[in-house]
Protein backbone atom coordinates (compact mmCIF):
# COMPACT_ATOMS: atom_id res chain seq x y z
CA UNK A 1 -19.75 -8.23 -23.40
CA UNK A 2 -16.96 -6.32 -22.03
CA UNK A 3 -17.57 -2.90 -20.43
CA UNK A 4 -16.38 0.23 -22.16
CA UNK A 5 -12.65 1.36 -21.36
CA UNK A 6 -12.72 4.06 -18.45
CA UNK A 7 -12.60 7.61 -20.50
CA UNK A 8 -9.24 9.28 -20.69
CA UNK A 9 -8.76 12.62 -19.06
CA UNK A 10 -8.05 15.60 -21.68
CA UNK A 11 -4.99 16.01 -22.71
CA UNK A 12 -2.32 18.48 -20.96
CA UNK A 13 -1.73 19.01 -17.35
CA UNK A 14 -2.92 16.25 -14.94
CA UNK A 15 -4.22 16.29 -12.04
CA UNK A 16 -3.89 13.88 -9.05
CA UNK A 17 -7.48 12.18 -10.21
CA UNK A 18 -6.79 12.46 -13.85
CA UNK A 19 -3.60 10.10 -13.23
CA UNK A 20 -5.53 7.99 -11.11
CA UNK A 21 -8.16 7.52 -14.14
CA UNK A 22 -5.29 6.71 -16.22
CA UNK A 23 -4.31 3.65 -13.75
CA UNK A 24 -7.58 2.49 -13.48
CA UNK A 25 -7.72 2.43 -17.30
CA UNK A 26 -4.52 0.95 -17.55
CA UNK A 27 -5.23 -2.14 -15.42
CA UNK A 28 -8.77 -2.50 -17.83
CA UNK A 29 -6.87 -2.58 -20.81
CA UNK A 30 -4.22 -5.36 -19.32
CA UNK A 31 -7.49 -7.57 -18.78
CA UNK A 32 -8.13 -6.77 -22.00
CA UNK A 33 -4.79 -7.25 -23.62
CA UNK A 34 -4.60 -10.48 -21.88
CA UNK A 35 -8.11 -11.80 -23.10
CA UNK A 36 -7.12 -10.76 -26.78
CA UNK A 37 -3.70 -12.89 -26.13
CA UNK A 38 -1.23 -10.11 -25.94
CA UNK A 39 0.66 -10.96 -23.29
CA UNK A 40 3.30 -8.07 -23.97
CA UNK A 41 0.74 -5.84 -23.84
CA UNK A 42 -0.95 -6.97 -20.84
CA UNK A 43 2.71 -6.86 -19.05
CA UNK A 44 3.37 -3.27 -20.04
CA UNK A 45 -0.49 -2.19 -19.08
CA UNK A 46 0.88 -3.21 -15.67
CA UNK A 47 3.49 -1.00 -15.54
CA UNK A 48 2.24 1.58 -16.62
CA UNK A 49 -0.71 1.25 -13.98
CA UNK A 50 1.33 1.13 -11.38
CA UNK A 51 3.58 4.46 -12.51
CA UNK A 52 1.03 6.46 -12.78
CA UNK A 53 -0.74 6.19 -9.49
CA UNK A 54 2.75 7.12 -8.41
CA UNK A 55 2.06 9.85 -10.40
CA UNK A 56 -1.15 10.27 -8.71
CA UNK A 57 0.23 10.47 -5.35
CA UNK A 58 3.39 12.15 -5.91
CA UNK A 59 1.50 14.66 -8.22
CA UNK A 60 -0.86 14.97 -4.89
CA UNK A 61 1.53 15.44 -2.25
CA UNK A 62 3.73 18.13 -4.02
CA UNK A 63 6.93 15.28 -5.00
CA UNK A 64 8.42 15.12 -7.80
CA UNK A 65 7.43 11.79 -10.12
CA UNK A 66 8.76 12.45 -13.10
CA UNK A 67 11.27 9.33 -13.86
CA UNK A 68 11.72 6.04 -12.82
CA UNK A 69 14.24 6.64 -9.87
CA UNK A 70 11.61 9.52 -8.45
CA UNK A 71 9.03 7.32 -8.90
CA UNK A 72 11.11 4.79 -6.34
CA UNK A 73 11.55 7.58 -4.32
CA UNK A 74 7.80 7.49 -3.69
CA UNK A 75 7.00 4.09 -3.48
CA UNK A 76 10.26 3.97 -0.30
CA UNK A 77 8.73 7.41 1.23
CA UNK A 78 5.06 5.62 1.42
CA UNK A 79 6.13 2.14 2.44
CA UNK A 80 8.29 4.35 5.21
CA UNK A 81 5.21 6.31 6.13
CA UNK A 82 3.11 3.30 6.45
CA UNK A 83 5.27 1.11 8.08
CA UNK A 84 7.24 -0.92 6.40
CA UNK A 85 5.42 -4.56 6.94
CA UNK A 86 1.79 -3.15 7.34
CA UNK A 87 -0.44 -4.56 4.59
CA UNK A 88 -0.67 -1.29 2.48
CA UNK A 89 2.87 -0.76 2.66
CA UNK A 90 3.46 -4.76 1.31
CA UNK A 91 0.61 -3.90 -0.96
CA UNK A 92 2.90 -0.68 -2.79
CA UNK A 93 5.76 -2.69 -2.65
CA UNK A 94 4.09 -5.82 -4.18
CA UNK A 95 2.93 -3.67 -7.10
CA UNK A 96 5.99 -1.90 -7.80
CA UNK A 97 7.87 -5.14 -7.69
CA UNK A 98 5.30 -6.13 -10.44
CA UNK A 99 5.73 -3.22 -12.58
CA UNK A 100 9.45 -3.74 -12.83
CA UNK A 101 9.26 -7.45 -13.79
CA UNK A 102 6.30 -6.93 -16.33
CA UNK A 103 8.03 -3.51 -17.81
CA UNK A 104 11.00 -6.13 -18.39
CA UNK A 105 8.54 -8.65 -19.98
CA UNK A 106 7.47 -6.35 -22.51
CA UNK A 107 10.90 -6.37 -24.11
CA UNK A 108 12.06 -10.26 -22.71
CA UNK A 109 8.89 -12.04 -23.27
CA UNK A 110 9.85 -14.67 -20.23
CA UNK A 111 5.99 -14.09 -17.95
CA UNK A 112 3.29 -16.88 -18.78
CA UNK A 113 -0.11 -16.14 -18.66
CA UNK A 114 -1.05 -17.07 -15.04
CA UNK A 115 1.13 -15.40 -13.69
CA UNK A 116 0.42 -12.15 -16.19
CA UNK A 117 -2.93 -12.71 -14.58
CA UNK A 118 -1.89 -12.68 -11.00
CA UNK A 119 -0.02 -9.51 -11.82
CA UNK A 120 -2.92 -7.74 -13.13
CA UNK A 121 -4.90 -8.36 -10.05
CA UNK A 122 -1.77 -7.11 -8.14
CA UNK A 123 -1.30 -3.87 -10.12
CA UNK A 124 -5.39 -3.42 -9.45
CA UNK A 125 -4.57 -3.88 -5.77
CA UNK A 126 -1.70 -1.23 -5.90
CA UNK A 127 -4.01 1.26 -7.36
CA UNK A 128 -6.69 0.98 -5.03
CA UNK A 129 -4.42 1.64 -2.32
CA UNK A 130 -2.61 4.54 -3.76
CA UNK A 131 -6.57 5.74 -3.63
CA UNK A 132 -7.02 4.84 -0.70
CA UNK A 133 -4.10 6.45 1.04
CA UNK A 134 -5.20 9.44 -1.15
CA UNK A 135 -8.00 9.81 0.51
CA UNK A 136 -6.38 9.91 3.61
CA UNK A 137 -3.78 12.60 5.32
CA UNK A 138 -0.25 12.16 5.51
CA UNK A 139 1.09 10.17 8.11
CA UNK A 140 3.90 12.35 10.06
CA UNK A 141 7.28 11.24 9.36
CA UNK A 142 11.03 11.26 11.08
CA UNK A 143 14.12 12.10 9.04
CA UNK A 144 16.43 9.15 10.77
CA UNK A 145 19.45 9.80 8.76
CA UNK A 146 20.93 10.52 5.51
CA UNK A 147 18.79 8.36 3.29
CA UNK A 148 16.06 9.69 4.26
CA UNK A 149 17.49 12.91 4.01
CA UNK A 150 18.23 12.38 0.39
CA UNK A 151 14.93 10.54 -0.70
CA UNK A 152 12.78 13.86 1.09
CA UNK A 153 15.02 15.80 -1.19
CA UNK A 154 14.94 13.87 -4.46
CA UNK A 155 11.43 14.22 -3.62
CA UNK A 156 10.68 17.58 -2.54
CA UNK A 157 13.72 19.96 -3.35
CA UNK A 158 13.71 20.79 -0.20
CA UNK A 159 16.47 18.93 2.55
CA UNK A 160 15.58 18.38 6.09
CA UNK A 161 17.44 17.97 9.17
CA UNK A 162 17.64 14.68 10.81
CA UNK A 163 15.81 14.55 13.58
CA UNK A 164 12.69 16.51 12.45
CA UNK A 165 9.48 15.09 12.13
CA UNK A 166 6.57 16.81 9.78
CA UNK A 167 3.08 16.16 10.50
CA UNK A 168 2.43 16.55 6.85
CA UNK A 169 5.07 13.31 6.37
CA UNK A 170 6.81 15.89 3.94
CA UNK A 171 4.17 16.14 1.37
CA UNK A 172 4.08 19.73 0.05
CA UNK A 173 7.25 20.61 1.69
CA UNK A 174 8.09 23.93 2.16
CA UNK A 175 11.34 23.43 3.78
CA UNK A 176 9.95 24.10 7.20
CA UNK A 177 8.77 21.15 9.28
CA UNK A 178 5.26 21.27 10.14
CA UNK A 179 3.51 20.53 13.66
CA UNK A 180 0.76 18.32 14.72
């Protein structure tokens, strides 16, 4: 017998662990889709697993998540953070590459099965270490030029210098760079 789908939150404003409830729930009802035979389902479950433990983080940190290109925003700020081949970092990145090609499944129908499968496990992955880093502080971060510039203020509202480094990695930006 399956377990009971993880509760949804109430409805209005979210916080950090609401969203995360949302992406645990969303990765439970791709299994689920998946077992029933809905593939399209499953696929877009995915997705939306992985976007909203963007939202969980983003929400968490002060950034702004609220669209696709914001929510790419994040995923490049935390692979940044984390280093860019360290196994959490490939682990984000893995999952948002994921999301993309299984939110294009939904409406292209091109993914089998397996590899629907494999995807779930991925998205689960993703989510657990969106928690993860959650759970831990910020990792300080150093505007090196103009992109990063950019992304901080897509992200925050709020445009650094290059050059400056904030202890806080930029989460909850103020506009003033914070010290170790």
């Amino acid at each position: 017998m399956a377990s009971p789908l993880i509760p949804l939150p109430e409805p209005g404003e979210q916080s950090p662990e609401d969203f995360l409830q949302m992406s645990r729930r969303a990765v439970q009802q791709s299994r689920v889709h998946l077992a029933e035979g809905d593939r399209l389902q499953a696929s877009e479950k995915i997705s939306g697993a992985v976007a909203v433990a963007l939202k969980a983080i983003g929400s968490q940190r002060g950034w702004r998540h609220d669209s696709h290109a914001l929510r790419d925003a994040v995923v490049s700020q935390l692979g940044l953070e984390l280093g860019q081949s360290t196994p959490p970092a490939q682990a984000i990145y893995n999952g948002a590459s994921a999301a993309r090609r299984h939110h294009d499944n939904y409406y292209e129908n091109s993914i089998h099965e397996g590899e629907i499968l494999h995807a779930i496990d991925v998205a689960e992955s993703f989510v657990q270490t969106i928690e993860q880093k959650m759970n831990e502080p910020p990792r300080p971060f150093t505007v090196r030029g103009p992109q990063d510039q950019h992304r901080i203020s897509q992200l925050t509202g709020h445009e650094p210098e290059v050059g400056i480094t904030d202890a806080l990695g930029f989460a909850n930006f103020t506009g003033e760079a914070r010290q170790a």
